[in-house]
C-alpha atoms as a PDB file:
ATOM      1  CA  UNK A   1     -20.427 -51.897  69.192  1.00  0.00           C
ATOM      2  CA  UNK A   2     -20.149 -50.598  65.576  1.00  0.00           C
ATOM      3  CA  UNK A   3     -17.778 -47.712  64.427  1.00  0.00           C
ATOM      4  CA  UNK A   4     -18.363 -46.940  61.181  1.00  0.00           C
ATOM      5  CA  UNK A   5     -14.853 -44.796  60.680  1.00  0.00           C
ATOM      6  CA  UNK A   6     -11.618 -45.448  61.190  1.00  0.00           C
ATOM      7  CA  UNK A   7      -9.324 -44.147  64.105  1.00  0.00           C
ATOM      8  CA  UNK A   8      -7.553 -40.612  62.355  1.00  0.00           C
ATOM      9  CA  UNK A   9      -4.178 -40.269  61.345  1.00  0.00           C
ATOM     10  CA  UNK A  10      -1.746 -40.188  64.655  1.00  0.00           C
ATOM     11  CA  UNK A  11      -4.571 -41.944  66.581  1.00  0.00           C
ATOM     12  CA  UNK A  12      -2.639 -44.959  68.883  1.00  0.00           C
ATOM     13  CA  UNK A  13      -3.907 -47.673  70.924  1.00  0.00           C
ATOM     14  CA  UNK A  14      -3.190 -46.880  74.637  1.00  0.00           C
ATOM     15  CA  UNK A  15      -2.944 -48.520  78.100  1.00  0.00           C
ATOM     16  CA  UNK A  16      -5.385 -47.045  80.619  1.00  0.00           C
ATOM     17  CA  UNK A  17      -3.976 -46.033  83.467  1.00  0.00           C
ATOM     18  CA  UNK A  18      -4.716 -47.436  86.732  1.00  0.00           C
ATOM     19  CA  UNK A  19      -5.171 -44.745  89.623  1.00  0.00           C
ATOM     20  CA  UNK A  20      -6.243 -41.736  87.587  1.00  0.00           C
ATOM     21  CA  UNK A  21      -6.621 -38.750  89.957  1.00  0.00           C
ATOM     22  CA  UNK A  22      -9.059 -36.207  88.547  1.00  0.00           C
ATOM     23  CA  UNK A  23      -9.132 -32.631  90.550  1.00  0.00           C
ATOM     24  CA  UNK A  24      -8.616 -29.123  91.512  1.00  0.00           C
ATOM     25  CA  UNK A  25      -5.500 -30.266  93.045  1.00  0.00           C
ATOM     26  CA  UNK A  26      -4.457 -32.258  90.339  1.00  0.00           C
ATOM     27  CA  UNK A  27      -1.422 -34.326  90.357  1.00  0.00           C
ATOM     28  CA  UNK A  28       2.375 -33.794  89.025  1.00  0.00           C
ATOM     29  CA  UNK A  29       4.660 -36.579  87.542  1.00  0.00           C
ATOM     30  CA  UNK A  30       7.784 -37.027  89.154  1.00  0.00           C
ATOM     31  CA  UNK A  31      10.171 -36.441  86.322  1.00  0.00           C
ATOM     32  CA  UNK A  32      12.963 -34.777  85.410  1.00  0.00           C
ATOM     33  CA  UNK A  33      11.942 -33.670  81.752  1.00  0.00           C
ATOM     34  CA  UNK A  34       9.717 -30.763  80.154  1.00  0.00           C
ATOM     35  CA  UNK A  35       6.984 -29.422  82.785  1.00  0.00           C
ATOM     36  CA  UNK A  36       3.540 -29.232  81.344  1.00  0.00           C
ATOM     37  CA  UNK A  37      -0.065 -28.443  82.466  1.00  0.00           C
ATOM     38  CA  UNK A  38      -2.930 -30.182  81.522  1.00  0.00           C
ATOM     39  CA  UNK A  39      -6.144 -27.855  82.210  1.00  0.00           C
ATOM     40  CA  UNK A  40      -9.659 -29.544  81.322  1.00  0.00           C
ATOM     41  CA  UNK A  41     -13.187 -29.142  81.525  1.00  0.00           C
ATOM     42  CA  UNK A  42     -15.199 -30.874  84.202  1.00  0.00           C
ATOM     43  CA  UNK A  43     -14.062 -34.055  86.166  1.00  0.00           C
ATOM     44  CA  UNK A  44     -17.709 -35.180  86.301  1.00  0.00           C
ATOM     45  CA  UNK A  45     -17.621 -35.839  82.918  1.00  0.00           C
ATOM     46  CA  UNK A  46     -15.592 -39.796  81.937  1.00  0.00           C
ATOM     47  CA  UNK A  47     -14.497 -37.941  78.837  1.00  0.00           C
ATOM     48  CA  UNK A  48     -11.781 -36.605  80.322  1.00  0.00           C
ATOM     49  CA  UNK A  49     -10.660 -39.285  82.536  1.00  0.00           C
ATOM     50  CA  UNK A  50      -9.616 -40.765  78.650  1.00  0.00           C
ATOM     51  CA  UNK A  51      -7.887 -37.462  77.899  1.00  0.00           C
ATOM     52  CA  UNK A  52      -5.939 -37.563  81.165  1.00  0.00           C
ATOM     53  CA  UNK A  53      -5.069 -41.730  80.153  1.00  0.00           C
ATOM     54  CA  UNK A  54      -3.862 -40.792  77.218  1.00  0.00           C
ATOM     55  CA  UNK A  55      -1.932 -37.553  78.340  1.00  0.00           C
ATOM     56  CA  UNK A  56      -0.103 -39.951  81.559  1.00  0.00           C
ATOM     57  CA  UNK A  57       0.594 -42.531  79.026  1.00  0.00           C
ATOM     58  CA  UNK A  58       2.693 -40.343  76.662  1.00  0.00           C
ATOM     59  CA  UNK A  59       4.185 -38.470  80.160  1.00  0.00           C
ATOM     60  CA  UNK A  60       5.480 -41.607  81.293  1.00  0.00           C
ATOM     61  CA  UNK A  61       6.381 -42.535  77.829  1.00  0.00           C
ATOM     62  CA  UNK A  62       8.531 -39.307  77.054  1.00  0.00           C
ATOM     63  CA  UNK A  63       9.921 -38.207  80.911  1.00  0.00           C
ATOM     64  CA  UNK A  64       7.810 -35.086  80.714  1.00  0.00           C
ATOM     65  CA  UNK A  65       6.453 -33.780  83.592  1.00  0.00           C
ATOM     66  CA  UNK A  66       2.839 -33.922  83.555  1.00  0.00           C
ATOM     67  CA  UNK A  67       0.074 -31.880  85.910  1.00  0.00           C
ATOM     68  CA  UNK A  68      -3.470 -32.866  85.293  1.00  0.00           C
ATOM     69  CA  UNK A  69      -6.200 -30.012  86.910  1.00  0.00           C
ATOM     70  CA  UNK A  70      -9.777 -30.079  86.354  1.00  0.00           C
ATOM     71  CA  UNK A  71     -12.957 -27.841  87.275  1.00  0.00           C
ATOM     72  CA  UNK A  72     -15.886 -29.304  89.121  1.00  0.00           C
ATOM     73  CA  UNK A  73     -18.572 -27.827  86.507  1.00  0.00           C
ATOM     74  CA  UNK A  74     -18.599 -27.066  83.081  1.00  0.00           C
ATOM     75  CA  UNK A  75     -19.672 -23.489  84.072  1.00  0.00           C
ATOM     76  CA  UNK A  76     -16.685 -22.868  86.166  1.00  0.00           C
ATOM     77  CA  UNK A  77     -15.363 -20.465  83.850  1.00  0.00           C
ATOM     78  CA  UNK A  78     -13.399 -18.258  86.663  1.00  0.00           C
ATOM     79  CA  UNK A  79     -11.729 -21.584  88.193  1.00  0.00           C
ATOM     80  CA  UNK A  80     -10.723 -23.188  85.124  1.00  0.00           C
ATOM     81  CA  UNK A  81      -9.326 -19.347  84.292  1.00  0.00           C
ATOM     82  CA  UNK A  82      -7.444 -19.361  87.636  1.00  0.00           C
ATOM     83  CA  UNK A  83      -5.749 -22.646  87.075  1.00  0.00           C
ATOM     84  CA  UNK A  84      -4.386 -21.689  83.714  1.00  0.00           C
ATOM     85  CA  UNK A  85      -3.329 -18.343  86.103  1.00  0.00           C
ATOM     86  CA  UNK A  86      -1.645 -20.962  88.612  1.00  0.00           C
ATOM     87  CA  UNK A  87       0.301 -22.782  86.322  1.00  0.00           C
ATOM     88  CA  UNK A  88       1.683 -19.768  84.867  1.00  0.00           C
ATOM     89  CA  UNK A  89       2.962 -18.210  87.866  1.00  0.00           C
ATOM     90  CA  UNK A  90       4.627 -21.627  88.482  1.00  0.00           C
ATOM     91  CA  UNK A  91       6.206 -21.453  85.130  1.00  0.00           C
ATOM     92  CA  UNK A  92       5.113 -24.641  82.802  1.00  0.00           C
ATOM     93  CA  UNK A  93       6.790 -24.957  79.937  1.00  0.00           C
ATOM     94  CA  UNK A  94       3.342 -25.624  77.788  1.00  0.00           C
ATOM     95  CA  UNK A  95      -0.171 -25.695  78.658  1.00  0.00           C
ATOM     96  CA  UNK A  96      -2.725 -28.177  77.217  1.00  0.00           C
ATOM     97  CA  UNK A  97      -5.870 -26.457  77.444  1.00  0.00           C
ATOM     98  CA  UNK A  98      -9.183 -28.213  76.550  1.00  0.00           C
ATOM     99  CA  UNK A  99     -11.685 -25.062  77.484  1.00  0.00           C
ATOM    100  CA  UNK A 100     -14.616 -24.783  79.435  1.00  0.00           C
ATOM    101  CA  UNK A 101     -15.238 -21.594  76.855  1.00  0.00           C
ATOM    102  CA  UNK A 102     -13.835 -20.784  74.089  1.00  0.00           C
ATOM    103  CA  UNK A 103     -13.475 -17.279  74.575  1.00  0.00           C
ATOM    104  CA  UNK A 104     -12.968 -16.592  78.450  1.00  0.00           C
ATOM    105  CA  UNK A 105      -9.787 -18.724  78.623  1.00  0.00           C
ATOM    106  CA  UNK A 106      -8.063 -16.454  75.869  1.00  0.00           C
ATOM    107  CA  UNK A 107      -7.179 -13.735  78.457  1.00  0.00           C
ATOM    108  CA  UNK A 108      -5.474 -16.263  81.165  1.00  0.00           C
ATOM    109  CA  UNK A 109      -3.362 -17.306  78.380  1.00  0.00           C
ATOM    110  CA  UNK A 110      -2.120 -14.453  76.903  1.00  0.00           C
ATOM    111  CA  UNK A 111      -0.651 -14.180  80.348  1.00  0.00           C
ATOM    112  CA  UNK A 112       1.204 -17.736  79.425  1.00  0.00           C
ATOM    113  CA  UNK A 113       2.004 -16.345  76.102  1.00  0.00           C
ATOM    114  CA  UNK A 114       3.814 -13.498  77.715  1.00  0.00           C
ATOM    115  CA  UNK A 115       5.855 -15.712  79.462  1.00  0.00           C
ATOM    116  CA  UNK A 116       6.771 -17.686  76.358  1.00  0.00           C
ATOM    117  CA  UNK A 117       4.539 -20.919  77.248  1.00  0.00           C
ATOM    118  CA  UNK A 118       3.159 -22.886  74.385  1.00  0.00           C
ATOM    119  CA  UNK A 119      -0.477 -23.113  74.075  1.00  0.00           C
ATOM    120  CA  UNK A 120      -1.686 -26.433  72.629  1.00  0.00           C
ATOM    121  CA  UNK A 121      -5.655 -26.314  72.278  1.00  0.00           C
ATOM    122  CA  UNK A 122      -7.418 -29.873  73.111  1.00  0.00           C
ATOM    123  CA  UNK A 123     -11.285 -30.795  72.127  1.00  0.00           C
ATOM    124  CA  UNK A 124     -12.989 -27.506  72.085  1.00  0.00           C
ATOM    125  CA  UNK A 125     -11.550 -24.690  70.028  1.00  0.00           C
ATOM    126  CA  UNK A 126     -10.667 -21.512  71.533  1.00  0.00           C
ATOM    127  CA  UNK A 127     -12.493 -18.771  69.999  1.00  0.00           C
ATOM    128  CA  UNK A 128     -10.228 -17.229  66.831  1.00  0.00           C
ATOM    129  CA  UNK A 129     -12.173 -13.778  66.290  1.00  0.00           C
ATOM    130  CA  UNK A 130     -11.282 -13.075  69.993  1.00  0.00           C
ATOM    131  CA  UNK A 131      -8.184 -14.542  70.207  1.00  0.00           C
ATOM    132  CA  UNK A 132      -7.075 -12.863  67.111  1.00  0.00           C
ATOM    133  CA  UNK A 133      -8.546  -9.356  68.499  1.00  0.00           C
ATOM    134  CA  UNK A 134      -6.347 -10.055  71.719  1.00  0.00           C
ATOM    135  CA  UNK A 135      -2.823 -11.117  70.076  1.00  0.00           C
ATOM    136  CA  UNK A 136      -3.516 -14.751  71.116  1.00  0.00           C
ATOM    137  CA  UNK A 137      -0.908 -17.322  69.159  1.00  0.00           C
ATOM    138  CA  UNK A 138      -2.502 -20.406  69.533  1.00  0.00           C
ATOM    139  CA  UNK A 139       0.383 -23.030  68.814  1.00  0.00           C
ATOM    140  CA  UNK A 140      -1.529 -25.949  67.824  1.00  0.00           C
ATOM    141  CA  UNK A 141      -5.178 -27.473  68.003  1.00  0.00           C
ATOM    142  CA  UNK A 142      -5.588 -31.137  68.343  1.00  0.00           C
ATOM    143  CA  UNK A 143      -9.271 -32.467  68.304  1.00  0.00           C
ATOM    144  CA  UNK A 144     -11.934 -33.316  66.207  1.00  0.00           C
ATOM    145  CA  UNK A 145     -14.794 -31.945  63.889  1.00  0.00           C
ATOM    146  CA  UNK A 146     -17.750 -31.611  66.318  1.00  0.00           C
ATOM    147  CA  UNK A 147     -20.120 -30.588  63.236  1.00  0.00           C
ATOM    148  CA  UNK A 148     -19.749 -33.698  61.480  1.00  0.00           C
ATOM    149  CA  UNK A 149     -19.789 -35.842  64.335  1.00  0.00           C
ATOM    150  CA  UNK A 150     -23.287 -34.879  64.829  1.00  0.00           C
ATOM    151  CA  UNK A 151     -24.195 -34.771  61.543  1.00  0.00           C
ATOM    152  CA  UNK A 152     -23.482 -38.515  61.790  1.00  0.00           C
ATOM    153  CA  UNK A 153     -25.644 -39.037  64.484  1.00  0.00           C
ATOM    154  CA  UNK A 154     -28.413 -36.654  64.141  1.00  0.00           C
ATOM    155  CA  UNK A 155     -28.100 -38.726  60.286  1.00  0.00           C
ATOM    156  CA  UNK A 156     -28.404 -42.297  62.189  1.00  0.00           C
ATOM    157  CA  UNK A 157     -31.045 -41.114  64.288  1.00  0.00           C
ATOM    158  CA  UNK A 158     -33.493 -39.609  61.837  1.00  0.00           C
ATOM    159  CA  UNK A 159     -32.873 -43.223  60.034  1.00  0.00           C
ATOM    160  CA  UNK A 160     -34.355 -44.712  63.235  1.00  0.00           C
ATOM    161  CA  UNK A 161     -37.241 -42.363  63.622  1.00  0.00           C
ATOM    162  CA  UNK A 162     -37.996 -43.337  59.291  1.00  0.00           C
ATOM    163  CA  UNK A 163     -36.853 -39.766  58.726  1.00  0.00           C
ATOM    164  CA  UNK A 164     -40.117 -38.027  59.629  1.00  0.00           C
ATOM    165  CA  UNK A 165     -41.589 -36.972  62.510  1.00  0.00           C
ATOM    166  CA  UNK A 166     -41.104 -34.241  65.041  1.00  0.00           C
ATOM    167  CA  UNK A 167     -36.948 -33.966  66.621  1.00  0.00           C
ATOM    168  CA  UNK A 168     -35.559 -31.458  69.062  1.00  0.00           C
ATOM    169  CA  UNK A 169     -31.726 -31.075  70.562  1.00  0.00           C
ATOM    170  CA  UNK A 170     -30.346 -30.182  74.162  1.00  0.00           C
ATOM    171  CA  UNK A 171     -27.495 -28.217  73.103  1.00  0.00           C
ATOM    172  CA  UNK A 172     -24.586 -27.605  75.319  1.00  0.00           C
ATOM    173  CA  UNK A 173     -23.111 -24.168  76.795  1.00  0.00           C
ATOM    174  CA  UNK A 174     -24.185 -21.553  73.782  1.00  0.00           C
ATOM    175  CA  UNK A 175     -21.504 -19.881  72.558  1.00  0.00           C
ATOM    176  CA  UNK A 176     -19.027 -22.329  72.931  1.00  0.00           C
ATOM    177  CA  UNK A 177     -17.072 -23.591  70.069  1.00  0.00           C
ATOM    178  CA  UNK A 178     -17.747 -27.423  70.412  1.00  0.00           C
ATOM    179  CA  UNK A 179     -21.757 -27.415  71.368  1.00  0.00           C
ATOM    180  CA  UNK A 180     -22.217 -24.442  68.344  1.00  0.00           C
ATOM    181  CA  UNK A 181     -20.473 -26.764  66.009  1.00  0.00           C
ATOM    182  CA  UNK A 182     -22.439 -29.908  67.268  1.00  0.00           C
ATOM    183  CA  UNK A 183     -25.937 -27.801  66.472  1.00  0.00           C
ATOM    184  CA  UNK A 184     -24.788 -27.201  63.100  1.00  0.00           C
ATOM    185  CA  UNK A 185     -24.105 -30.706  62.137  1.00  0.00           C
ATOM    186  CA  UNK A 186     -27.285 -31.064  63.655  1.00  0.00           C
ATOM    187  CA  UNK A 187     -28.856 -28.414  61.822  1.00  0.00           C
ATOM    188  CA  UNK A 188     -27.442 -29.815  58.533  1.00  0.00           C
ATOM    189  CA  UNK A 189     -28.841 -33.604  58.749  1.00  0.00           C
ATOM    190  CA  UNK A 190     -31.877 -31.816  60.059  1.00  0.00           C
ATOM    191  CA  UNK A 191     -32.606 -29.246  57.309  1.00  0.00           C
ATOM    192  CA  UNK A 192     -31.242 -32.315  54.799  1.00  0.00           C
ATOM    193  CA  UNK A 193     -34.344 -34.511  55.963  1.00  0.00           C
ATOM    194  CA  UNK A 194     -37.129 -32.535  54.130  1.00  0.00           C
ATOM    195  CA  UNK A 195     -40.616 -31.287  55.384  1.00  0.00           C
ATOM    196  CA  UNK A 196     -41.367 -34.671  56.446  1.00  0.00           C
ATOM    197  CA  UNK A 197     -39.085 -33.943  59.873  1.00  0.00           C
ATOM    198  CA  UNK A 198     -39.719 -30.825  61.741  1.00  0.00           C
ATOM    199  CA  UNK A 199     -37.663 -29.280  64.326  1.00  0.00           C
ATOM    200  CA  UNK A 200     -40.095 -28.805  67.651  1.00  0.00           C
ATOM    201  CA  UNK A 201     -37.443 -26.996  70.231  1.00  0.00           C
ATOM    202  CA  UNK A 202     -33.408 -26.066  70.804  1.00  0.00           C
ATOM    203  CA  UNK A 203     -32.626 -25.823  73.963  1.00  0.00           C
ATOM    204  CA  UNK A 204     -29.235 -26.078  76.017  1.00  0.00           C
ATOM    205  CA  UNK A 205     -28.839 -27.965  78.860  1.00  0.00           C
ATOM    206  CA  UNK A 206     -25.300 -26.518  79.622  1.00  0.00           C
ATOM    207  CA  UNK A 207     -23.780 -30.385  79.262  1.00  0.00           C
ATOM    208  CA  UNK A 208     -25.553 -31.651  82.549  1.00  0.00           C
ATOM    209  CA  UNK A 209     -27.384 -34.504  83.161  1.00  0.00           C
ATOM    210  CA  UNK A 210     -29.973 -33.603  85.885  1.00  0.00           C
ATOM    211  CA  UNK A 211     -30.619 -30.123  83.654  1.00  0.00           C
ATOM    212  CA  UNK A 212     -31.170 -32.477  80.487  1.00  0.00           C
ATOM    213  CA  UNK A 213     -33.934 -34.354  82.613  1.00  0.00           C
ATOM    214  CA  UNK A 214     -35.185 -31.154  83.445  1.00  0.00           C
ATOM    215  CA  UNK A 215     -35.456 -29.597  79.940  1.00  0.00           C
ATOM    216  CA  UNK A 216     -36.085 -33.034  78.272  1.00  0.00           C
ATOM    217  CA  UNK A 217     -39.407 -33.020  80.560  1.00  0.00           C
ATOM    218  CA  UNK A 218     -40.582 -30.153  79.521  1.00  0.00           C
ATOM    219  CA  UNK A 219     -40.456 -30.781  75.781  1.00  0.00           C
ATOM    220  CA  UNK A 220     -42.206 -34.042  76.161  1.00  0.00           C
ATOM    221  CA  UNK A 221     -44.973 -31.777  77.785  1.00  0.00           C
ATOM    222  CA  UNK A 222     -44.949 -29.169  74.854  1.00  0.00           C
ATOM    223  CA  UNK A 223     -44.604 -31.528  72.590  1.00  0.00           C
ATOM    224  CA  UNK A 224     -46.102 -35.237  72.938  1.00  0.00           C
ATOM    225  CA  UNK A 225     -45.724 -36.668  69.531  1.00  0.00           C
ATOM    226  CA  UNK A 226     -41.949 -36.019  69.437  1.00  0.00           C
ATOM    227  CA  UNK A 227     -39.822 -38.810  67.910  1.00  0.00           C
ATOM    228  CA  UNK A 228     -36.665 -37.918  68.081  1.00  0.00           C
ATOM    229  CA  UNK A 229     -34.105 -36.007  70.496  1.00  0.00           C
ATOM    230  CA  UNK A 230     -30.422 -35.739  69.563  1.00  0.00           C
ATOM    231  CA  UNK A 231     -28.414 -34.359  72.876  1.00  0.00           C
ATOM    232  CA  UNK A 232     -25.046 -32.785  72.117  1.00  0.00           C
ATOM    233  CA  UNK A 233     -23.322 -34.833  74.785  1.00  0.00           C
ATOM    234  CA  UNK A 234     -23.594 -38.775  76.456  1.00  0.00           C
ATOM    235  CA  UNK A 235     -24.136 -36.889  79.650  1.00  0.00           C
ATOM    236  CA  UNK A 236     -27.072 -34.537  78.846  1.00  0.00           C
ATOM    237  CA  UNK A 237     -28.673 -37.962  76.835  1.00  0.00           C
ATOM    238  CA  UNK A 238     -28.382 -39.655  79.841  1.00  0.00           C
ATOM    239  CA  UNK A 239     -30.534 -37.166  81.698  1.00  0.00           C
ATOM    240  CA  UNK A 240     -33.020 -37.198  78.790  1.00  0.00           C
ATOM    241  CA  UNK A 241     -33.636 -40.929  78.844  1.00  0.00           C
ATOM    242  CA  UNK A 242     -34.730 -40.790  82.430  1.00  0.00           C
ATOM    243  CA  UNK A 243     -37.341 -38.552  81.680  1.00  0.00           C
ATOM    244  CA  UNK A 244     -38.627 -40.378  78.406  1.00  0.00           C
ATOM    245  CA  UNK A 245     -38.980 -43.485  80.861  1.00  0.00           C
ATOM    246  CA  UNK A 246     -40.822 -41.438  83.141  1.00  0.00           C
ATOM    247  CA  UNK A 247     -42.987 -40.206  81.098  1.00  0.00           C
ATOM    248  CA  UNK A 248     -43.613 -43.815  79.352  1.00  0.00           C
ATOM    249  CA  UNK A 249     -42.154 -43.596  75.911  1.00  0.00           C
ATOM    250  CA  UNK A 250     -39.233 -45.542  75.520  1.00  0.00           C
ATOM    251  CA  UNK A 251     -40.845 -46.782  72.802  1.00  0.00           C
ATOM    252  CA  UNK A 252     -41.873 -43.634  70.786  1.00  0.00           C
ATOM    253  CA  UNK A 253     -38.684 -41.258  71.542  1.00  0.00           C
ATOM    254  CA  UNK A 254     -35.852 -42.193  69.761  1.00  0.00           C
ATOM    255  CA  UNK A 255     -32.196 -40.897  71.559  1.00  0.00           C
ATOM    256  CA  UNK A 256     -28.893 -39.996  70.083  1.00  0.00           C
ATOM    257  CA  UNK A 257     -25.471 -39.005  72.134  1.00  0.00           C
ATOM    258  CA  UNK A 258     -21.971 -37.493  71.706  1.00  0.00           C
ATOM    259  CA  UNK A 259     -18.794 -38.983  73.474  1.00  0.00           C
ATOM    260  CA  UNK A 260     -19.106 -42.742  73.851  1.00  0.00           C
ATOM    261  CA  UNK A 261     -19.296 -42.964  77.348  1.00  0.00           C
ATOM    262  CA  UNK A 262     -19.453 -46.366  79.298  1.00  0.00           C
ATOM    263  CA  UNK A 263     -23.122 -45.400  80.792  1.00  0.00           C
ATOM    264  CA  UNK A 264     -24.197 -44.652  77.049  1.00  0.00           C
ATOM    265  CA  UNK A 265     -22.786 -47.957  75.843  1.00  0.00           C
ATOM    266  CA  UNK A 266     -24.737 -49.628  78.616  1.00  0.00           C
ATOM    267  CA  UNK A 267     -27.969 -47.667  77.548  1.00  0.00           C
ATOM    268  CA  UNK A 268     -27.243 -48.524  73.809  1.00  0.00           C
ATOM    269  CA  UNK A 269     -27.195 -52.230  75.383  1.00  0.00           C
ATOM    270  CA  UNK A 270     -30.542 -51.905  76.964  1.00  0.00           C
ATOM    271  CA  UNK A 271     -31.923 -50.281  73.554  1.00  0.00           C
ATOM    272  CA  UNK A 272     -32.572 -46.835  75.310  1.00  0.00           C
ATOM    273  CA  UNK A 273     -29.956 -45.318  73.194  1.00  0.00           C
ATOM    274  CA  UNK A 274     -29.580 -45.234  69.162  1.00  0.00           C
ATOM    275  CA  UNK A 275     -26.092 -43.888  69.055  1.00  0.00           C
ATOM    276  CA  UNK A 276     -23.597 -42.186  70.283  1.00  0.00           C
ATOM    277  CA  UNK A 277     -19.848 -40.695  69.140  1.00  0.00           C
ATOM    278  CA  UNK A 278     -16.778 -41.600  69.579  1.00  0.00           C
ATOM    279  CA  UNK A 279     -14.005 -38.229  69.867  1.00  0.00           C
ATOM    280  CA  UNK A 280     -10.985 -40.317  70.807  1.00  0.00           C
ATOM    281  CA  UNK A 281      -9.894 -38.274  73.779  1.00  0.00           C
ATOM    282  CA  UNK A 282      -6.766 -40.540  75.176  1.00  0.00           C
ATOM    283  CA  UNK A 283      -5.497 -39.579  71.320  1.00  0.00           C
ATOM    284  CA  UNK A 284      -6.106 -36.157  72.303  1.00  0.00           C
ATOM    285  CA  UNK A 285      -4.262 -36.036  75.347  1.00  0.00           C
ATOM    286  CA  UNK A 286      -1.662 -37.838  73.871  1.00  0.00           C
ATOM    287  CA  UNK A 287      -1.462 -36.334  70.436  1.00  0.00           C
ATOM    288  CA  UNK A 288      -1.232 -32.961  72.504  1.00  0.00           C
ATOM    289  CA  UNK A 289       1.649 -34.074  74.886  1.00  0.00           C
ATOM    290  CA  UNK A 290       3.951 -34.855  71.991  1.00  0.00           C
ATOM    291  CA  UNK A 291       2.474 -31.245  69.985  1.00  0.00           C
ATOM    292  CA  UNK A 292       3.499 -29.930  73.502  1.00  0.00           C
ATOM    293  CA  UNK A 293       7.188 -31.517  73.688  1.00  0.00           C
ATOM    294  CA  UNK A 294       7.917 -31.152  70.092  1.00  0.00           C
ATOM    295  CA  UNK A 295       7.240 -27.009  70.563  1.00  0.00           C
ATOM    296  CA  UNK A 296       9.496 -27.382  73.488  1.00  0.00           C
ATOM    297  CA  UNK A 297      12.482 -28.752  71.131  1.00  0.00           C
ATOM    298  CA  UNK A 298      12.057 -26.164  68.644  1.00  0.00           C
ATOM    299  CA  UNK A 299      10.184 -28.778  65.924  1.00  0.00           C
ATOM    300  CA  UNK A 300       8.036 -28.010  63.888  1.00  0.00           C
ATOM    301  CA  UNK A 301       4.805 -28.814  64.921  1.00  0.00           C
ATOM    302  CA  UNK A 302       0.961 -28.754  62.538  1.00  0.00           C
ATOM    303  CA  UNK A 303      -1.451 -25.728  63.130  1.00  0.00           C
ATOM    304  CA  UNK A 304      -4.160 -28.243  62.753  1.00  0.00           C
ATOM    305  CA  UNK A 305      -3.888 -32.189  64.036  1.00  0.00           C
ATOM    306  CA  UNK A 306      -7.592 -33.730  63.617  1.00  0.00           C
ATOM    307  CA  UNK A 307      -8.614 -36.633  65.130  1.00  0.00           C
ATOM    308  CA  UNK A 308     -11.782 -38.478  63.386  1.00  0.00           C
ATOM    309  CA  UNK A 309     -15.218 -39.037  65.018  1.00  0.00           C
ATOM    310  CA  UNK A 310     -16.448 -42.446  64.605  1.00  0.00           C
ATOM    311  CA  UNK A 311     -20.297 -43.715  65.061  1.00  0.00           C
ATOM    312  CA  UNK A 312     -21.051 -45.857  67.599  1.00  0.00           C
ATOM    313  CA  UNK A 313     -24.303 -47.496  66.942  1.00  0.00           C
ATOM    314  CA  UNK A 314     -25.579 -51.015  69.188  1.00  0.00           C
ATOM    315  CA  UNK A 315     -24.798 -53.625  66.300  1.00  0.00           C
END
């Protein structure tokens, strides 16, 4: 495969580790050091499996105690809310939080913050206006620019459709930091193109792959001369190929991803995929870790620690 940016500052190379253990139950390392919490978005999604990696690698690496708990859905909103609530009562020292949404997690933590735990906010932003309206501190956000990732792509993709032609996006969850800033960069390659492209339909697909089928369906009925769909995540593309093949136009529909998942690499292999993005998420979990332990000791510690997209295209 083809990157076409380099690895940001801070970014490491790092072992996977063998017997990851995604769940609600999650999973505590048995050491003696710093206790922190982990708390991500969906298990069904391989992203995080690299963000848990990278978190256990820099655990085992440091003697920190690491606990690793997941939702089952994107939309679970209340669970993910009521493991931040768990961890609190059992009195982590920091929470890594990557958030389902950006603004109903800020209430769960400002119970942590009450109890002096340090916040460190992975992959999807919490939401500033309300976290500034509620008195959250926010200690330190480690993850990557979502708008320009998809700029990139959405860029690559209207290159392979010979930057005409009709496009449409499956967003993710509105409202959310990380799928709103994906449909700008979108918006931005999109409204960059000219006349000569024209945006048919926006429509979320809440990050799921049997809903992208669904919606990616029902825009090939609306709309049978589209050339080009750009889906805010690998899984959601996935979803969206199956129905182009249904509907007999692998050949017409061009496809482009976010998150460089092994199943998109595989469809990038088979040519049903143009491209797809690469966020880096064992750098995240184990850029956070260290944010998380340096907090701990009283160092000081960046508001702000980005970690590059990269283009992933077949060549």
């Amino acid at each position: 495969m083809k990157r076409t940016m380099c690895v940001a500052t801070g970014c490491m190379v790092l072992a996977v580790v063998a017997g990851l253990m995604i769940g609600c139950g999650g999973r505590e390392d048995s050491t003696n050091g710093p206790r922190i919490a982990l708390v991500m978005k969906a298990r069904t999604n391989p992203f995080f499996a690299r963000m848990e990696a990278g978190a256990r690698e820099a655990a085992e690496r440091t003697g920190a105690q690491l606990t690793v708990l997941s939702i089952e859905r994107e939309t679970d909103f209340d669970k993910q809310a009521a493991l931040i609530e768990d961890m609190v009562a059992q009195g982590v020292d920091a929470i890594l939080i990557a958030p389902a949404d950006s603004k109903a997690v800020v209430a769960p933590l400002m119970g942590a913050q009450s109890k002096g735990i340090y916040i460190v906010n992975l992959d999807n932003k919490i939401d500033a206006e309300v976290a500034g309206q509620a008195g959250l501190k926010v200690h330190c956000f480690v993850g990557p620019d979502n708008a320009a990732g998809a700029y990139k792509a959405t860029r690559h993709l209207l290159e392979r459709m010979g930057n005409q032609g009709e496009i449409a996006i499956l967003e993710g969850i509105r409202g959310v930091d990380n799928a709103e800033a994906r449909k700008r960069g979108f918006m931005q390659a999109v409204e960059e193109a000219g006349s000569a492209v024209q945006l048919v339909a926006s429509e979320s697909a809440e990050w799921e792959t049997e809903m992208a089928m669904e919606k990616a369906n029902g825009i090939l009925q609306r709309f049978p001369d589209l050339a080009g769909l750009f889906c805010a995540n690998d899984s959601m593309a996935l979803g969206a190929i199956q129905a182009i093949a249904a509907a007999g136009k692998q050949q017409q529909v061009k496809v482009a991803g976010y998150d460089n998942l092994e199943a998109a690499r595989d469809a990038m292999a088979k040519g049903a995929l143009e491209c797809t993005v690469e966020q880096n998420p064992e750098a995240m979990g184990a850029i956070g870790l260290q944010a998380a332990l340096d907090l701990i000791a009283g160092k000081p510690v960046d508001s702000v620690v980005p970690v590059e997209t990269e283009l992933i295209t077949p060549e």
